[in-house]
N, C-alpha and C. Protein backbone atom coordinates (compact mmCIF):
# COMPACT_ATOMS: atom_id res chain seq x y z
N UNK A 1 17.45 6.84 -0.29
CA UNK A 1 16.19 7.02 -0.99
C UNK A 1 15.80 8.49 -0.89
N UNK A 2 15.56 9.01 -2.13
CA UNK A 2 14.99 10.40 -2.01
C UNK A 2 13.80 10.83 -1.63
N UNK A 3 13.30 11.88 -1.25
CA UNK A 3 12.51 12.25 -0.40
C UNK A 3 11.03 11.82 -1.38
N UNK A 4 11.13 11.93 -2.90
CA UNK A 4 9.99 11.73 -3.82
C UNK A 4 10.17 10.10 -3.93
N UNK A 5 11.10 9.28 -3.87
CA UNK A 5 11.16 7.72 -3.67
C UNK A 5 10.14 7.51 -2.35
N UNK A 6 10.31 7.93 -1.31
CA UNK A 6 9.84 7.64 -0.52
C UNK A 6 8.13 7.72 -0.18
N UNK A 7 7.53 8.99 -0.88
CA UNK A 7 6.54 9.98 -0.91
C UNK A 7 5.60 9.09 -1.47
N UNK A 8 6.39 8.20 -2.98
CA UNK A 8 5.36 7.54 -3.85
C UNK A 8 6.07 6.21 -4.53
N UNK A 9 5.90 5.16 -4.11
CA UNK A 9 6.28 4.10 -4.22
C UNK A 9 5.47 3.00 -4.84
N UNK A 10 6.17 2.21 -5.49
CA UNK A 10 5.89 1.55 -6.52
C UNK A 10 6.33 0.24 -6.32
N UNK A 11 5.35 -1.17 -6.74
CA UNK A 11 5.91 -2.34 -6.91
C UNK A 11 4.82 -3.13 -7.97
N UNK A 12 5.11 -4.73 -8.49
CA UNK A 12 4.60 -5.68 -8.94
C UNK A 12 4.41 -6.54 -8.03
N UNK A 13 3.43 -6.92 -8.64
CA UNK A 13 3.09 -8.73 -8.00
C UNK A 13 1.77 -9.60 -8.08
N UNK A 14 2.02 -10.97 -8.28
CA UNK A 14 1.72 -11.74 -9.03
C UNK A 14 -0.14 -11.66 -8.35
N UNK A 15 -0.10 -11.11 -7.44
CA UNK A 15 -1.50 -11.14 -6.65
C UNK A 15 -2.74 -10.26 -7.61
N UNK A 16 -4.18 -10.12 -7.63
CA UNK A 16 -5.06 -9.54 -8.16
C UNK A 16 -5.44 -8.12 -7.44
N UNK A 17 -5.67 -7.08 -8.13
CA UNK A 17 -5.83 -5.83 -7.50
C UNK A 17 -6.79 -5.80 -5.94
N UNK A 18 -7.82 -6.95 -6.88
CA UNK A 18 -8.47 -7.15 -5.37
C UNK A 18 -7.83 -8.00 -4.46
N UNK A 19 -7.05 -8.54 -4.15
CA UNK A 19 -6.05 -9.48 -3.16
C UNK A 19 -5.08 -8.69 -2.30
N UNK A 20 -4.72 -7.37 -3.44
CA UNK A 20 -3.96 -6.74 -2.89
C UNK A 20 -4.12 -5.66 -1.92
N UNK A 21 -5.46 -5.08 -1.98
CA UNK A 21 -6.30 -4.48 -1.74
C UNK A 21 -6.47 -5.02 -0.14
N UNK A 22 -7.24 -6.42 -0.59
CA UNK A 22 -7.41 -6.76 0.84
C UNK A 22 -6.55 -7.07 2.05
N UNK A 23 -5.24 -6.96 1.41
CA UNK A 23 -3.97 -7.49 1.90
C UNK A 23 -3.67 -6.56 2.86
N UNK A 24 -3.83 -5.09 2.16
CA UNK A 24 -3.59 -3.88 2.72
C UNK A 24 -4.15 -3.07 3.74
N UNK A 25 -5.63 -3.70 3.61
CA UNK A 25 -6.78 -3.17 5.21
C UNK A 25 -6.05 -4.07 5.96
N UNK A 26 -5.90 -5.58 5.98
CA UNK A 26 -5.30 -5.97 6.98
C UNK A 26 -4.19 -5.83 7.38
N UNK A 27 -3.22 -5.13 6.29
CA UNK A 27 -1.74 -4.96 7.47
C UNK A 27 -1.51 -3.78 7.69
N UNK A 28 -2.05 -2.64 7.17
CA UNK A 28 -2.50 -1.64 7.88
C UNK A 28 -3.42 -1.20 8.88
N UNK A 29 -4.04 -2.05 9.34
CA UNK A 29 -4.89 -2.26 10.03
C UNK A 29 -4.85 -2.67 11.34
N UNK A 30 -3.93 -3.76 11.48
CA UNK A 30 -3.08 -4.11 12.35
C UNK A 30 -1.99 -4.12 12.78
N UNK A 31 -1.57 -2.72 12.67
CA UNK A 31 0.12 -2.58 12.71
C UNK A 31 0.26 -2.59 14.77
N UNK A 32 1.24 -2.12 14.76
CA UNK A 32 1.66 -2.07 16.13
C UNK A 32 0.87 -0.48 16.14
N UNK A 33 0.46 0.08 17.40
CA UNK A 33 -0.63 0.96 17.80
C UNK A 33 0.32 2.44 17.04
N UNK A 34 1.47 2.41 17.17
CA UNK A 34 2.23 3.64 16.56
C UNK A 34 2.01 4.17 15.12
N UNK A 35 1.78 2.92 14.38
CA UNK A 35 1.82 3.07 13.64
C UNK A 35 0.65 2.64 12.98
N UNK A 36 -0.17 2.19 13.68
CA UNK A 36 -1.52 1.88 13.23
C UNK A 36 -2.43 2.59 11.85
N UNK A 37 -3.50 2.46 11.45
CA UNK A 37 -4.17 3.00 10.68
C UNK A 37 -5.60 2.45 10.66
N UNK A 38 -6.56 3.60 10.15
CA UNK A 38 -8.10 2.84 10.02
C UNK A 38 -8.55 3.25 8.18
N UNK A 39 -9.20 2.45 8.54
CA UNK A 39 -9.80 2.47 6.49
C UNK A 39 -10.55 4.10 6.77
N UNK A 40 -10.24 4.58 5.63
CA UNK A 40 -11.28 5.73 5.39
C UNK A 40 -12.05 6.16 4.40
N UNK A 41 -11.27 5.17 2.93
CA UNK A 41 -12.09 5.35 1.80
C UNK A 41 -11.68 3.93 0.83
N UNK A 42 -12.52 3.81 -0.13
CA UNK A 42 -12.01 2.17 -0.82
C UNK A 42 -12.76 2.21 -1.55
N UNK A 43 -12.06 1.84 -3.15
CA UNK A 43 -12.46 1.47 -4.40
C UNK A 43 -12.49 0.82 -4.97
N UNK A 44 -12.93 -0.10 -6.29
CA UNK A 44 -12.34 -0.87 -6.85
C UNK A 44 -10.83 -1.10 -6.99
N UNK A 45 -9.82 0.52 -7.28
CA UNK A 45 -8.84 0.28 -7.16
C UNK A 45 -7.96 0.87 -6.17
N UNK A 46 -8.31 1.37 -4.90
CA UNK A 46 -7.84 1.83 -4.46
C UNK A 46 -8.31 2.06 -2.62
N UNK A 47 -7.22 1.58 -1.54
CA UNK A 47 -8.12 2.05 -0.45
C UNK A 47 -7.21 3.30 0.42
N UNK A 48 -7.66 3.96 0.89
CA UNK A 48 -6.84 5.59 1.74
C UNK A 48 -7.34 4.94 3.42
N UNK A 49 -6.07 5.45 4.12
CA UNK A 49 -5.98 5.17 5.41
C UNK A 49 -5.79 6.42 6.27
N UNK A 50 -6.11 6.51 7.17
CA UNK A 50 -5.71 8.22 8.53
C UNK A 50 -5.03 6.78 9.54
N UNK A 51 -4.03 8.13 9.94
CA UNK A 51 -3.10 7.69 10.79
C UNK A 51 -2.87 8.78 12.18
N UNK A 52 -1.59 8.15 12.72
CA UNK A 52 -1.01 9.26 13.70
C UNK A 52 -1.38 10.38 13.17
N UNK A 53 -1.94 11.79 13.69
CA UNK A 53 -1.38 12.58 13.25
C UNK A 53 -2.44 13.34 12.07
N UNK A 54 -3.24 12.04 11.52
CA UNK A 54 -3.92 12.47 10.50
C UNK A 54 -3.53 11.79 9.12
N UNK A 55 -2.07 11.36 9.57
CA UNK A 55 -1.52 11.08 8.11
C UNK A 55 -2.21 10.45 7.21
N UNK A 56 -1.98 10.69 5.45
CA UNK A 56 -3.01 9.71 5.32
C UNK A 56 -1.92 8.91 4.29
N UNK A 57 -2.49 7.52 4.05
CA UNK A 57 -1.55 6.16 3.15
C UNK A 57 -2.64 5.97 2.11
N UNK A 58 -2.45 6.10 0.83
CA UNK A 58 -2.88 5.63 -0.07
C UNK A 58 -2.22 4.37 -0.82
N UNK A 59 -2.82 3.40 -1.48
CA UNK A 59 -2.81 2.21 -1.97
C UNK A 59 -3.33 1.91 -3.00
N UNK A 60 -3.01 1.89 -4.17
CA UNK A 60 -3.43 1.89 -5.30
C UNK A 60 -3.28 0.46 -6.10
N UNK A 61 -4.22 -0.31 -6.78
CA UNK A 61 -3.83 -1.59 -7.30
C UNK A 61 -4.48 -1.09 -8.44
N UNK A 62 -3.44 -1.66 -9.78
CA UNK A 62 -4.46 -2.17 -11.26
C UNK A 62 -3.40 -2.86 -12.01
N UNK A 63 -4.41 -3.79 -13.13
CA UNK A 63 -3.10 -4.79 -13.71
C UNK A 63 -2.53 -3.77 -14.82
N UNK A 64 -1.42 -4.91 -15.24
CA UNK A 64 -0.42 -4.12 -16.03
C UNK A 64 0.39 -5.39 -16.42
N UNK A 65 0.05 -5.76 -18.01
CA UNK A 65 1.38 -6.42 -18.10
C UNK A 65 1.05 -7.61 -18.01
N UNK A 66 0.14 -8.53 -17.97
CA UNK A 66 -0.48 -9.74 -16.67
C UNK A 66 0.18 -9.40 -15.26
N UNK A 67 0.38 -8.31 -14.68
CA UNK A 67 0.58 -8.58 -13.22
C UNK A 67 -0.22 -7.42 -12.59
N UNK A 68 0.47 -6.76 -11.56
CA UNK A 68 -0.26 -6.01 -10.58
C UNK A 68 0.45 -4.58 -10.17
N UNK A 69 0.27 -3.67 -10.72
CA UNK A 69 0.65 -2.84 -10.47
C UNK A 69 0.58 -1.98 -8.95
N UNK A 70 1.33 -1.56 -7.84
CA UNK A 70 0.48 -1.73 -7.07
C UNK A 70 1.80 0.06 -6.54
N UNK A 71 0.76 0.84 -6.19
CA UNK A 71 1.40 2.53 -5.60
C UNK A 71 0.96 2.44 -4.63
N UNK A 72 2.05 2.93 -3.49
CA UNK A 72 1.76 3.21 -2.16
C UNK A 72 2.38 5.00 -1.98
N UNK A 73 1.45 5.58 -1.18
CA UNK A 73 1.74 7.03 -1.61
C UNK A 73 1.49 7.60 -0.05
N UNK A 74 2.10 8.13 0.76
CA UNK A 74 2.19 8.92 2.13
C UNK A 74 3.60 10.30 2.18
N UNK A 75 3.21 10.58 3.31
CA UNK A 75 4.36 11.86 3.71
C UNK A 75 5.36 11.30 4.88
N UNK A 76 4.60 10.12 5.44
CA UNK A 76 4.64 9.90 7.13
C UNK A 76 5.05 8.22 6.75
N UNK A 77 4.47 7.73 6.54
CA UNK A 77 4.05 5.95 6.56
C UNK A 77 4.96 5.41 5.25
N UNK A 78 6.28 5.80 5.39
CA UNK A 78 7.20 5.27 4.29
C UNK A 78 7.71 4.04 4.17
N UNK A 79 8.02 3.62 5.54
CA UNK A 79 8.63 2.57 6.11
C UNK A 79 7.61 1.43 5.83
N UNK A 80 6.14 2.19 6.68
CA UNK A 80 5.19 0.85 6.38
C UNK A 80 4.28 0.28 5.04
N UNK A 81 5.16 1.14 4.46
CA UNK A 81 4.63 1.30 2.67
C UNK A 81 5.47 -0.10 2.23
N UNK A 82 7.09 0.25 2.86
CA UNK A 82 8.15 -0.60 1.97
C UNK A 82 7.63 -2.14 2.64
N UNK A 83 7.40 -2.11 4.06
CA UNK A 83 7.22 -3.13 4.73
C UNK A 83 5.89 -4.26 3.89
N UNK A 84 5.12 -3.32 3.76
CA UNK A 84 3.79 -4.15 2.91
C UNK A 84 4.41 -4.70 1.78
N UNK A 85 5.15 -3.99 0.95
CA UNK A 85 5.21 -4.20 -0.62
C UNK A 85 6.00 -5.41 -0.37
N UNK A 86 6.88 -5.39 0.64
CA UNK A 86 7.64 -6.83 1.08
C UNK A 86 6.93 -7.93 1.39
N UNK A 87 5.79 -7.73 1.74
CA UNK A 87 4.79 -9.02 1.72
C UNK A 87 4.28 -9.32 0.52
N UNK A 88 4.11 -8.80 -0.35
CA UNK A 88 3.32 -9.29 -1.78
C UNK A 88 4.49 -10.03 -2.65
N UNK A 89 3.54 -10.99 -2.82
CA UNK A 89 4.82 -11.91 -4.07
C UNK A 89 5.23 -11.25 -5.10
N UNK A 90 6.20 -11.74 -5.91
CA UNK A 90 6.78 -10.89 -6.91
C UNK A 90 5.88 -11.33 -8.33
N UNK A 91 5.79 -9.87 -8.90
CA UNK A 91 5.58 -10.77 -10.33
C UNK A 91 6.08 -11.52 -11.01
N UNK A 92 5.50 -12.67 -11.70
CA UNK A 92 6.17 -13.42 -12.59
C UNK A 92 7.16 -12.99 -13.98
N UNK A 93 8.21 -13.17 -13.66
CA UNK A 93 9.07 -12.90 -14.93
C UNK A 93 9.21 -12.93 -16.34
């Protein structure tokens, strides 16, 4: 994966911007302490997290398509970007 794959990441799924949203304070929220994160800003479509370090994780939801468009965007928190998007169901085909 290239360094801009990683930076800003992208998925679908069948969930509502707001579902996804909320999906995301909680598993960022509760990660293991390393990798932890706290809410720092939140929108209709969108919530930003500080991390280790300062880092920050953005999360972006809006529909598209009937489904859910959903961007995860960091420098640091790549892994726990891919890890989330692995929890959201897939969009419908």
């Amino acid at each position: 994966m290239s360094a801009s794959q990683r930076t800003l990441q992208e998925s679908t799924t069948s969930l509502s911007p707001s579902d996804v949203l909320t999906r995301a304070k909680d598993f960022f929220s509760n990660r293991n302490p390393l990798y932890a994160t706290f809410l720092e800003q939140e929108g209709p479509g969108h919530a930003t997290f500080r991390g280790q370090g300062g880092a920050e994780v953005v999360i972006a939801a809006s529909p598209k398509d009937g489904a859910t468009l959903v961007t995860g965007s960091t420098y640091l928190f790549d892994m726990q970007i891919a890890r989330f998007f692995a929890t959201l169901p897939p969009a419908a085909k």
